[in-house]
N, C-alpha and C. Protein backbone atom coordinates (compact mmCIF):
# COMPACT_ATOMS: atom_id res chain seq x y z
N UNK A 1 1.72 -27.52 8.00
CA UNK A 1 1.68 -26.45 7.01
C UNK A 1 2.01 -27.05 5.65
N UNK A 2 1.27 -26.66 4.40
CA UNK A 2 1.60 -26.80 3.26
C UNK A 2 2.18 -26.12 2.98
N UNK A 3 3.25 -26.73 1.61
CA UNK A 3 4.04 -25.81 1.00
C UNK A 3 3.09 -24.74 0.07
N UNK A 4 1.89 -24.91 -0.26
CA UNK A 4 1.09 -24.68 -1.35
C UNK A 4 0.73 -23.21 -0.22
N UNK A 5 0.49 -23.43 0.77
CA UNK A 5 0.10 -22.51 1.14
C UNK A 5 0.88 -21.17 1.90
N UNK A 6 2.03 -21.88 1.83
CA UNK A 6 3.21 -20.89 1.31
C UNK A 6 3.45 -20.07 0.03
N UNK A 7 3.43 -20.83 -0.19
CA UNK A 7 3.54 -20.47 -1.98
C UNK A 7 2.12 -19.10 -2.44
N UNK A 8 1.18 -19.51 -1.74
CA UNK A 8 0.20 -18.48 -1.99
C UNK A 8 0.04 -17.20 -1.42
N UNK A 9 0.42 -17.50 -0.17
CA UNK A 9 1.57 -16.69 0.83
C UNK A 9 2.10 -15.77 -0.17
N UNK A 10 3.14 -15.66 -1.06
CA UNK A 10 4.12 -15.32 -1.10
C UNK A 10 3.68 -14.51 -2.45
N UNK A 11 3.44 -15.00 -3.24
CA UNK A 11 2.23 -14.68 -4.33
C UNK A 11 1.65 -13.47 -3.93
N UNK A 12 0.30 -13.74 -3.10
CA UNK A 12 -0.48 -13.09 -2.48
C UNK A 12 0.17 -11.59 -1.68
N UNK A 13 1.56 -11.67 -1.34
CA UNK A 13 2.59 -10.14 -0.92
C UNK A 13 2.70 -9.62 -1.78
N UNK A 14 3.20 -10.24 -2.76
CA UNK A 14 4.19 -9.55 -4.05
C UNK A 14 2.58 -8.89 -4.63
N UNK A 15 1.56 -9.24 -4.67
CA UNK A 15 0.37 -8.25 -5.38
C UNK A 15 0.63 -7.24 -4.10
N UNK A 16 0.10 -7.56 -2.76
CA UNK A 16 -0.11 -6.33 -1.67
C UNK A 16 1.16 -5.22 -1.86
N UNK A 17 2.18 -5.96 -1.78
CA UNK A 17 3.10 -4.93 -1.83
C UNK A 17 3.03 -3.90 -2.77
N UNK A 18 3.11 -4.22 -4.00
CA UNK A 18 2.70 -3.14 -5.36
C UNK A 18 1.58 -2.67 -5.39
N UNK A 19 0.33 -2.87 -4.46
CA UNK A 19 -0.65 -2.23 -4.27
C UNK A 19 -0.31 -1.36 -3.26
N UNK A 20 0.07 -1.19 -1.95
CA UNK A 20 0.47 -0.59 -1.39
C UNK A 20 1.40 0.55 -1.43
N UNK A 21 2.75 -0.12 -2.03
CA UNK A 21 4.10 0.70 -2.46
C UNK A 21 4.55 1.31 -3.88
N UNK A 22 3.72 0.18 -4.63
CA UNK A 22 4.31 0.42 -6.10
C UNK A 22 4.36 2.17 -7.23
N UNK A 23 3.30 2.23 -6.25
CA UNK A 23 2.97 3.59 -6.95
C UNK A 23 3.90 5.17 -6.55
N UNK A 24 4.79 4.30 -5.60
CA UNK A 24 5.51 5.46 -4.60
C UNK A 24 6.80 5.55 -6.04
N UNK A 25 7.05 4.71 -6.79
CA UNK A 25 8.40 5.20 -7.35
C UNK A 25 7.92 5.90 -8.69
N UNK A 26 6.94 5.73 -9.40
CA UNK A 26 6.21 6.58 -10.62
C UNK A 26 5.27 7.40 -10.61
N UNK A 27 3.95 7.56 -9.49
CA UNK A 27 3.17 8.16 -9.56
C UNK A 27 2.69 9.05 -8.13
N UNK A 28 3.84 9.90 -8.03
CA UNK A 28 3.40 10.15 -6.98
C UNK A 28 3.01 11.76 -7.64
N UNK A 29 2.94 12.05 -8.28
CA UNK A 29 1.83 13.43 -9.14
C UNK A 29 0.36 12.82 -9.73
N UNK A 30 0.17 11.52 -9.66
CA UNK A 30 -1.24 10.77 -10.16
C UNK A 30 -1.89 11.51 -8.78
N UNK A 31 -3.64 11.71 -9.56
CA UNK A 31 -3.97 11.59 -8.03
C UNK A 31 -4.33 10.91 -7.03
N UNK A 32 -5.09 11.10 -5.69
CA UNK A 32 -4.89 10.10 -5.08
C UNK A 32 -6.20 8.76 -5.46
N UNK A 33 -7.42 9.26 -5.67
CA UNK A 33 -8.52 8.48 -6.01
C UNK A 33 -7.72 7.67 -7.26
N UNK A 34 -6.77 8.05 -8.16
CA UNK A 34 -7.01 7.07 -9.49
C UNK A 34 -5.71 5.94 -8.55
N UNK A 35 -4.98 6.44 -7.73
CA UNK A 35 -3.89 5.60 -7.20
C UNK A 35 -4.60 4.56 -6.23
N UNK A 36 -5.84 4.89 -5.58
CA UNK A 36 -6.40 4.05 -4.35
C UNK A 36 -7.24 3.06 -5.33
N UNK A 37 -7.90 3.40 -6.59
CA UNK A 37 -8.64 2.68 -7.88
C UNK A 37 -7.61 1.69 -8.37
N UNK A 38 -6.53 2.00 -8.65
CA UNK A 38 -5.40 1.30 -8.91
C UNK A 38 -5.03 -0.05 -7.93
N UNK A 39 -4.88 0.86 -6.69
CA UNK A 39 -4.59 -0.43 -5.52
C UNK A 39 -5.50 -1.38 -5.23
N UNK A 40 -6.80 -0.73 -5.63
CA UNK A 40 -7.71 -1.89 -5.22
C UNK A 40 -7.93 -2.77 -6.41
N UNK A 41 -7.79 -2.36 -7.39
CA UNK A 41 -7.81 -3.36 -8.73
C UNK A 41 -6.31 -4.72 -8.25
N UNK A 42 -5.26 -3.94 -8.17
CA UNK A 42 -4.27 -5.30 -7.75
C UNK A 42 -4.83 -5.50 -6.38
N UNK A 43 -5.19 -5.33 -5.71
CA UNK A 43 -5.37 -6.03 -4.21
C UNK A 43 -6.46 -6.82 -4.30
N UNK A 44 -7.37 -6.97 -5.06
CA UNK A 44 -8.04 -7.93 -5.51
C UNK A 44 -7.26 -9.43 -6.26
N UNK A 45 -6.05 -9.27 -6.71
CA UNK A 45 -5.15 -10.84 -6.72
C UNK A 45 -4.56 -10.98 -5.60
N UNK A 46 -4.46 -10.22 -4.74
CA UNK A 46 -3.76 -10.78 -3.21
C UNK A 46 -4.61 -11.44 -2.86
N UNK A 47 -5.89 -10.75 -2.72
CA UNK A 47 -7.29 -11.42 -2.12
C UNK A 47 -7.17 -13.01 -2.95
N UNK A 48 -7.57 -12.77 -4.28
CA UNK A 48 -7.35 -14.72 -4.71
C UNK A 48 -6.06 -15.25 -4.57
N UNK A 49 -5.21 -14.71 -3.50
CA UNK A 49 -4.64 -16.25 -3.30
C UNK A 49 -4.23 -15.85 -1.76
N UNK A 50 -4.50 -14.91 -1.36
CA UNK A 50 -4.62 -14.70 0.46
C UNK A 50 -6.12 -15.86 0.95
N UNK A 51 -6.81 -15.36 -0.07
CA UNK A 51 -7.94 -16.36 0.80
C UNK A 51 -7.76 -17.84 0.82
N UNK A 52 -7.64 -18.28 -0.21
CA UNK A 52 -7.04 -19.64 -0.50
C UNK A 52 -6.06 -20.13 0.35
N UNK A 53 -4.84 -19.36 0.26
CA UNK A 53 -3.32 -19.75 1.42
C UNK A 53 -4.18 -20.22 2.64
N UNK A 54 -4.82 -19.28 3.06
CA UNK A 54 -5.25 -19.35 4.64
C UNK A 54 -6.84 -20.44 5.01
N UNK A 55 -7.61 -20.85 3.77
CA UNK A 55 -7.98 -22.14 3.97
C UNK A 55 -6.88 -22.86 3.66
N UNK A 56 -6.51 -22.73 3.42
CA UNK A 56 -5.69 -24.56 3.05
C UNK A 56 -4.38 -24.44 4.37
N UNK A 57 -3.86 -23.56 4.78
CA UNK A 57 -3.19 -23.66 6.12
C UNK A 57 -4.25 -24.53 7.02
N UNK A 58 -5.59 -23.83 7.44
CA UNK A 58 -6.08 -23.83 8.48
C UNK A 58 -6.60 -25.36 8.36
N UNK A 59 -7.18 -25.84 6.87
CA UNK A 59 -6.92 -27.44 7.26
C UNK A 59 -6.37 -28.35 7.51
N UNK A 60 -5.13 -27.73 6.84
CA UNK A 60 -3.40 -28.22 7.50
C UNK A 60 -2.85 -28.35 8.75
N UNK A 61 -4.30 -27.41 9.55
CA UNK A 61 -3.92 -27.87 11.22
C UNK A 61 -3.60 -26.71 12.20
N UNK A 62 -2.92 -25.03 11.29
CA UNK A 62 -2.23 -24.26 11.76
C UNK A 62 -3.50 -23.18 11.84
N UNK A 63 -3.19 -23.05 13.12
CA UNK A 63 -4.66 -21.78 13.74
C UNK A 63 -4.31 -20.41 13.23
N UNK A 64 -4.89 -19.54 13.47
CA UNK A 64 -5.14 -18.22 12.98
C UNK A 64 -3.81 -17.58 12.84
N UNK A 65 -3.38 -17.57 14.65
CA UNK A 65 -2.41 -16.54 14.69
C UNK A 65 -0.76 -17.12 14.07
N UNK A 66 -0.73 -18.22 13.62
CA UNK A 66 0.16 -18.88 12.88
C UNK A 66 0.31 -18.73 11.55
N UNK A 67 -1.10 -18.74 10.78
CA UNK A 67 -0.91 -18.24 9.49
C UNK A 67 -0.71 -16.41 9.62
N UNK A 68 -1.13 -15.72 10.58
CA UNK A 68 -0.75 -14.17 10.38
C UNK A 68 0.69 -14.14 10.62
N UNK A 69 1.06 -15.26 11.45
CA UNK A 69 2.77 -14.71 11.55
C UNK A 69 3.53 -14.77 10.04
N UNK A 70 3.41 -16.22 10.00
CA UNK A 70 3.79 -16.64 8.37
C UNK A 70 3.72 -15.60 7.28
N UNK A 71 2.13 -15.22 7.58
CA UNK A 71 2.15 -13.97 6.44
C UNK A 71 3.11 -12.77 6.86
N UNK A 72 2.88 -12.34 7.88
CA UNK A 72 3.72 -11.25 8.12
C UNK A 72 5.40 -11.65 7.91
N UNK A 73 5.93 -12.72 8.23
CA UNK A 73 6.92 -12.87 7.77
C UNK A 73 7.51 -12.92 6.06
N UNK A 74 6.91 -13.41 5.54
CA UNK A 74 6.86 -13.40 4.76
C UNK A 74 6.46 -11.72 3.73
N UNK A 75 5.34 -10.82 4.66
CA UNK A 75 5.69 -9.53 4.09
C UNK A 75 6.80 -8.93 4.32
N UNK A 76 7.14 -9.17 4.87
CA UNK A 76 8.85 -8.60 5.68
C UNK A 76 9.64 -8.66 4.67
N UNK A 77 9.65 -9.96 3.96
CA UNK A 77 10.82 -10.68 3.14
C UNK A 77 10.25 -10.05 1.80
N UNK A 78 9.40 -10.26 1.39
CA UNK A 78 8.86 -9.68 0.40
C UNK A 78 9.23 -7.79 0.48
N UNK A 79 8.72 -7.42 1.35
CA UNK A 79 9.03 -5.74 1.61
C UNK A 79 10.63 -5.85 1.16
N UNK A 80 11.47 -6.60 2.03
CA UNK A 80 12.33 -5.84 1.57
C UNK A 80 13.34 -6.27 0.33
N UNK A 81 13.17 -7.12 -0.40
CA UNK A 81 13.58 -7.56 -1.50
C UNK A 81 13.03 -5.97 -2.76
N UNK A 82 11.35 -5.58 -1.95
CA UNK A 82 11.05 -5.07 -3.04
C UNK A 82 11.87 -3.28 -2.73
N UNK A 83 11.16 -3.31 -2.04
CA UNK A 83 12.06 -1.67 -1.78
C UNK A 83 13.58 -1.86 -1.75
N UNK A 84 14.14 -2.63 -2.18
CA UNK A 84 15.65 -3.13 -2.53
C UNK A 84 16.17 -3.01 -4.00
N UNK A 85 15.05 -3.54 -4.89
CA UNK A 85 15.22 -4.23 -6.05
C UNK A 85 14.33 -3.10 -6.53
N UNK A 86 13.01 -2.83 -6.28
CA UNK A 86 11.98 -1.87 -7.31
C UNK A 86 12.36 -0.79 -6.67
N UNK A 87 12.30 -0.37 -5.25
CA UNK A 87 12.56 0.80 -5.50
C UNK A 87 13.68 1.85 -4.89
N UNK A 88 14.83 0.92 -4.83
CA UNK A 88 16.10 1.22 -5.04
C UNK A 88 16.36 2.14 -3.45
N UNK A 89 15.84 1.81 -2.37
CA UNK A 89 16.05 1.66 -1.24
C UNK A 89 16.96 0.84 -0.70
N UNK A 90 18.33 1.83 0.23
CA UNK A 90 18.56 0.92 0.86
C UNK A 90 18.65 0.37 2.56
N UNK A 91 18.67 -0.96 2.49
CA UNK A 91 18.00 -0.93 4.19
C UNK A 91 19.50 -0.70 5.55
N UNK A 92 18.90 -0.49 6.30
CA UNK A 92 20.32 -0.23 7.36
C UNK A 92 20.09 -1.12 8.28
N UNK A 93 21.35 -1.76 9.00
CA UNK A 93 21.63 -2.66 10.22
C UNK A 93 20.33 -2.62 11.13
N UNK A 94 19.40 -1.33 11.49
CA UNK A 94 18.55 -1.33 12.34
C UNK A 94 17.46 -1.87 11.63
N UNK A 95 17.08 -1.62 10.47
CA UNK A 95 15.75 -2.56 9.68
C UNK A 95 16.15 -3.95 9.86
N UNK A 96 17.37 -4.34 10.34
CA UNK A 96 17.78 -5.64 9.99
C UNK A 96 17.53 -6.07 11.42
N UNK A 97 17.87 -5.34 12.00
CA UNK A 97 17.69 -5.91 13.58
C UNK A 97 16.14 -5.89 13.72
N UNK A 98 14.95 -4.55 13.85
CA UNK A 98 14.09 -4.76 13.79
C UNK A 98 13.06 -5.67 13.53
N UNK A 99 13.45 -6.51 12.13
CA UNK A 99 13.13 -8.02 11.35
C UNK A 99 13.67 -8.55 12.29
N UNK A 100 14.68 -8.93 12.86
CA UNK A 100 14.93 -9.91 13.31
C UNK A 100 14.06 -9.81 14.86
N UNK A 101 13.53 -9.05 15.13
CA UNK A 101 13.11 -9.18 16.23
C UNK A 101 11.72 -9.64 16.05
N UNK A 102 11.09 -9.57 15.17
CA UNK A 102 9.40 -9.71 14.69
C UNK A 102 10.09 -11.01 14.33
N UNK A 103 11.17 -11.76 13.86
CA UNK A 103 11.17 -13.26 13.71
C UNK A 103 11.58 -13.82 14.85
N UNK A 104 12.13 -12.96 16.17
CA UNK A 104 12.20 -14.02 17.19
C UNK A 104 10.42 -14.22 17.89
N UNK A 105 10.09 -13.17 17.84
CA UNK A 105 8.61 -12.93 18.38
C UNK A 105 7.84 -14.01 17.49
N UNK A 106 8.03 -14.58 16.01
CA UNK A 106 7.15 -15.91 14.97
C UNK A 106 7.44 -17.02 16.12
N UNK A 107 9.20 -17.10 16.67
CA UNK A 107 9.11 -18.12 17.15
C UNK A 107 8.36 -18.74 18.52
N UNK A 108 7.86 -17.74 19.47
CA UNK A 108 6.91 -17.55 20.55
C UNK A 108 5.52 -18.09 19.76
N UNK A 109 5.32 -17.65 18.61
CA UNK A 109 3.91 -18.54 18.18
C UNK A 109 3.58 -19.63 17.84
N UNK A 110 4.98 -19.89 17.15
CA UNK A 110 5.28 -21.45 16.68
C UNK A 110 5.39 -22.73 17.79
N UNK A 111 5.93 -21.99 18.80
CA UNK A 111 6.12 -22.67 20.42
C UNK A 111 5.23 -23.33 20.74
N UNK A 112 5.16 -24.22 21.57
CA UNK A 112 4.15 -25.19 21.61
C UNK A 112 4.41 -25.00 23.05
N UNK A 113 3.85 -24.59 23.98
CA UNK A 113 3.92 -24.19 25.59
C UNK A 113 3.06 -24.84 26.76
C-alpha cells in the first residue's frame, strides 16, 4: 500500500462526507433537488481522488476488498471527527464499540489465510 493512496483516501471522505452530511447542520429548509445538486457538485472531488487512491492501491498489489476496507475505515474516522467537530455531535461508548468491531472485521481482510 502507498501512502499516496492513503492520503487520497482520506481527501476523497472529507469531500463524501460534506456531500452526504454537510447540509444536515444549515440547510435542512433548502430543498431537496438544490441539496442533491449540491451533493453531486462536491461528490464529484471525492470521485477525483477516490478514483486515483484506488488505481494506485491496486498497483501497489492490494485487491479490491482491501482498498474498500481501508476506505471504509477511514470513513469511520473521518465520520466521526466530522459529526464531532462540524456538527457538534456527540458519540457514545456504543459508536465506539461498534467501530471497533468493523476494525476487528479490516483485520480478517488484511489476514493472509
Amino acid at each position: 500500500m502507498t501512502w499516496l493512496t492513503v492520503v487520497l483516501l482520506i481527501v476523497s471522505n472529507v469531500f463524501m462526507t460534506f456531500a452526504w452530511y454537510g447540509h444536515l447542520k444549515h440547510h435542512q429548509a433548502s430543498p431537496a433537488w438544490v441539496v442533491v445538486l449540491v451533493s453531486w457538485g462536491i461528490a464529484f472531488f471525492e470521485y477525483c481522488f477516490q478514483v486515483p487512491a484506488n488505481r494506485l492501491g491496486a498497483k501497489a498489489g492490494l485487491v479490491t476488498a482491501q482498498l474498500k476496507t481501508i476506505q471504509e475505515l477511514i470513513t469511520l474516522s473521518v465520520f466521526v471527527a466530522f459529526s464531532a467537530l462540524y456538527l457538534g455531535e456527540s458519540l457514545r461508548w456504543n459508536h465506539f464499540v461498534g467501530f471497533g468491531f468493523v476494525a476487528v472485521g479490516a483485520l480478517f481482510v488484511f489476514k493472509p489465510w
